[in-house]
Protein backbone atom coordinates (compact mmCIF):
# COMPACT_ATOMS: atom_id res chain seq x y z
CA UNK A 1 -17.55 -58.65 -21.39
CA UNK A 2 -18.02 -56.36 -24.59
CA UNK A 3 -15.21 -57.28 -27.60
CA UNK A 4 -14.84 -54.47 -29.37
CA UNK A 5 -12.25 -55.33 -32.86
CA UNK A 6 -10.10 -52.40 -34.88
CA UNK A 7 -9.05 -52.63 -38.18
CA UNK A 8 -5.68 -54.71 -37.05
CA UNK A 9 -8.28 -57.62 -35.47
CA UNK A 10 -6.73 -56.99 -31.94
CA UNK A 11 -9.50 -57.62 -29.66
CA UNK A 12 -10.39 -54.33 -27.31
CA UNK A 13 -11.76 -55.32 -24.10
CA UNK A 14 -14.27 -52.96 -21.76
CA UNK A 15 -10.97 -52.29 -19.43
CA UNK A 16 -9.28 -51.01 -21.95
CA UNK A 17 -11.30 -48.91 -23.31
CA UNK A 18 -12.25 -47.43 -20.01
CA UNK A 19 -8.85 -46.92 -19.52
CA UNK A 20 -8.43 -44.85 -22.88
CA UNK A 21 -10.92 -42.68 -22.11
CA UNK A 22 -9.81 -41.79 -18.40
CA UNK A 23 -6.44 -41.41 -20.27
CA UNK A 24 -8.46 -38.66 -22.30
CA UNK A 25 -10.85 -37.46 -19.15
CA UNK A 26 -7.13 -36.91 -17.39
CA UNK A 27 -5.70 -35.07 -20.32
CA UNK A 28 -8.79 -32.64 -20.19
CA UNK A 29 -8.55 -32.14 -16.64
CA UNK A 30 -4.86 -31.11 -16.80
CA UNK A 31 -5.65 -28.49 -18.97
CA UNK A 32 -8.55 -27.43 -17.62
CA UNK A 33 -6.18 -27.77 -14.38
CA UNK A 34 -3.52 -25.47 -16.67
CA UNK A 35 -6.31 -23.01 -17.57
CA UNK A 36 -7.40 -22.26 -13.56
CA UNK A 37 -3.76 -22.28 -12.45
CA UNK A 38 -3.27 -19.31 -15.31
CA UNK A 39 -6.46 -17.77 -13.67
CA UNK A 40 -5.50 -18.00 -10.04
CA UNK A 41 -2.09 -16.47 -11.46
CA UNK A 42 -3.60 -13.96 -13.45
CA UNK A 43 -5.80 -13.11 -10.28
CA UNK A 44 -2.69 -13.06 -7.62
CA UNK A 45 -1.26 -10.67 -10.35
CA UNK A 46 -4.00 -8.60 -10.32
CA UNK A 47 -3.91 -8.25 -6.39
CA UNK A 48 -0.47 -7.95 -6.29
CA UNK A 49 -0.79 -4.84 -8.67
CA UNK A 50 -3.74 -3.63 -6.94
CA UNK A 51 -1.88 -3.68 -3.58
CA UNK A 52 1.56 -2.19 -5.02
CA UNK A 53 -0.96 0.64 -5.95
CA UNK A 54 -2.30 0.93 -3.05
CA UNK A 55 0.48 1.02 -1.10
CA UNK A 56 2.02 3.73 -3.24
CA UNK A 57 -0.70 6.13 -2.70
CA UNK A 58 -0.59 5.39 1.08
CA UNK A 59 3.34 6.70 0.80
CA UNK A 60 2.25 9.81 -1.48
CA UNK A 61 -0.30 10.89 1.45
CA UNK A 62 2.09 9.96 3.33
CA UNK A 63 4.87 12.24 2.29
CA UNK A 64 2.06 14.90 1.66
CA UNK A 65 1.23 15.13 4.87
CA UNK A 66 4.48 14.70 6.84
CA UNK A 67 5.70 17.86 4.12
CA UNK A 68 2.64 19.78 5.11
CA UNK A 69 3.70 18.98 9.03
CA UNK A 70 7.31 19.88 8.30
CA UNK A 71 5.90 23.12 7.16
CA UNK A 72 3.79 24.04 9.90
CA UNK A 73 6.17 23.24 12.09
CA UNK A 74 8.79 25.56 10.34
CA UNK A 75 6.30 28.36 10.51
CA UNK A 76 5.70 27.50 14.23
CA UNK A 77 9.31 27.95 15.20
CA UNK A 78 9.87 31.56 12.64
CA UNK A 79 6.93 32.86 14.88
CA UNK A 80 8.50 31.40 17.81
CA UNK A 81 11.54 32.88 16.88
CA UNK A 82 10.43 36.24 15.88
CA UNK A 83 8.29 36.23 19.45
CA UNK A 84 11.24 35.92 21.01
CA UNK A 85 13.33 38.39 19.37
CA UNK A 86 10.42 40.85 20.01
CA UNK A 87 10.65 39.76 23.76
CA UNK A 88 14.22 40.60 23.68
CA UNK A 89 14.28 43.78 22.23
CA UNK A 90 11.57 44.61 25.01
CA UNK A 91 13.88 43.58 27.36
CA UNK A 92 16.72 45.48 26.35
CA UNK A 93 14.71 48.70 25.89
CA UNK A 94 14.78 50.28 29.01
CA UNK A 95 11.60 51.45 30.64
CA UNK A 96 12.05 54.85 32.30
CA UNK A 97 12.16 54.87 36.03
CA UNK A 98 9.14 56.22 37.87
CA UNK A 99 9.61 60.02 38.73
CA UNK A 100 10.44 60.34 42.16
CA UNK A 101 7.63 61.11 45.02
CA UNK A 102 7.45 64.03 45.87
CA UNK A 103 8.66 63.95 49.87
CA UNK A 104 8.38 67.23 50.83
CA UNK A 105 5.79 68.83 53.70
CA UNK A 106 3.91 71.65 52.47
């Protein structure tokens, strides 16, 4: 095996030092680890915002168009209202009666 000696004289074997720098490749990968986990976050974020917006804007056509069918149907029942106060006042104006036939023989 390689020897590898520090300034103290304490031997270093080739374990060790693999183990040091997995220690280090570790270290890097938890913050590389750190820096995707803020990414994914930053992503589901960025959905989540997208879809709030999207959702709002479904409710705003929404509302826009169940106010434009609460109007229509408000003008549909004044018409069908007045229609039927015209109907009535037909009604209630009476229509002469026929003149009666004439019977007699000449």
């Amino acid at each position: 095996m390689f020897n590898f000696t520090f300034e103290q004289g304490n031997p270093m074997t080739k374990t060790v030092l693999i183990a040091a720098v997995l220690a280090l490749a570790l270290a890097g990968c938890s913050d590389s680890n750190k820096a995707a986990a803020d990414k994914a976050a930053a992503d589901a974020k960025a959905a989540a915002e997208k879809a709030a917006a999207a959702t709002k804007e479904a409710a705003d056509k929404a509302a826009a168009a169940t106010k434009e069918a609460a109007d229509k149907a408000s003008d549909a029942a004044k018409s069908a209202s007045d229609s039927a106060k015209d109907a009535m006042k037909s009604a209630a104006t009476p229509t002469p009666a026929p003149a009666p036939a004439d019977t007699t023989k000449k």
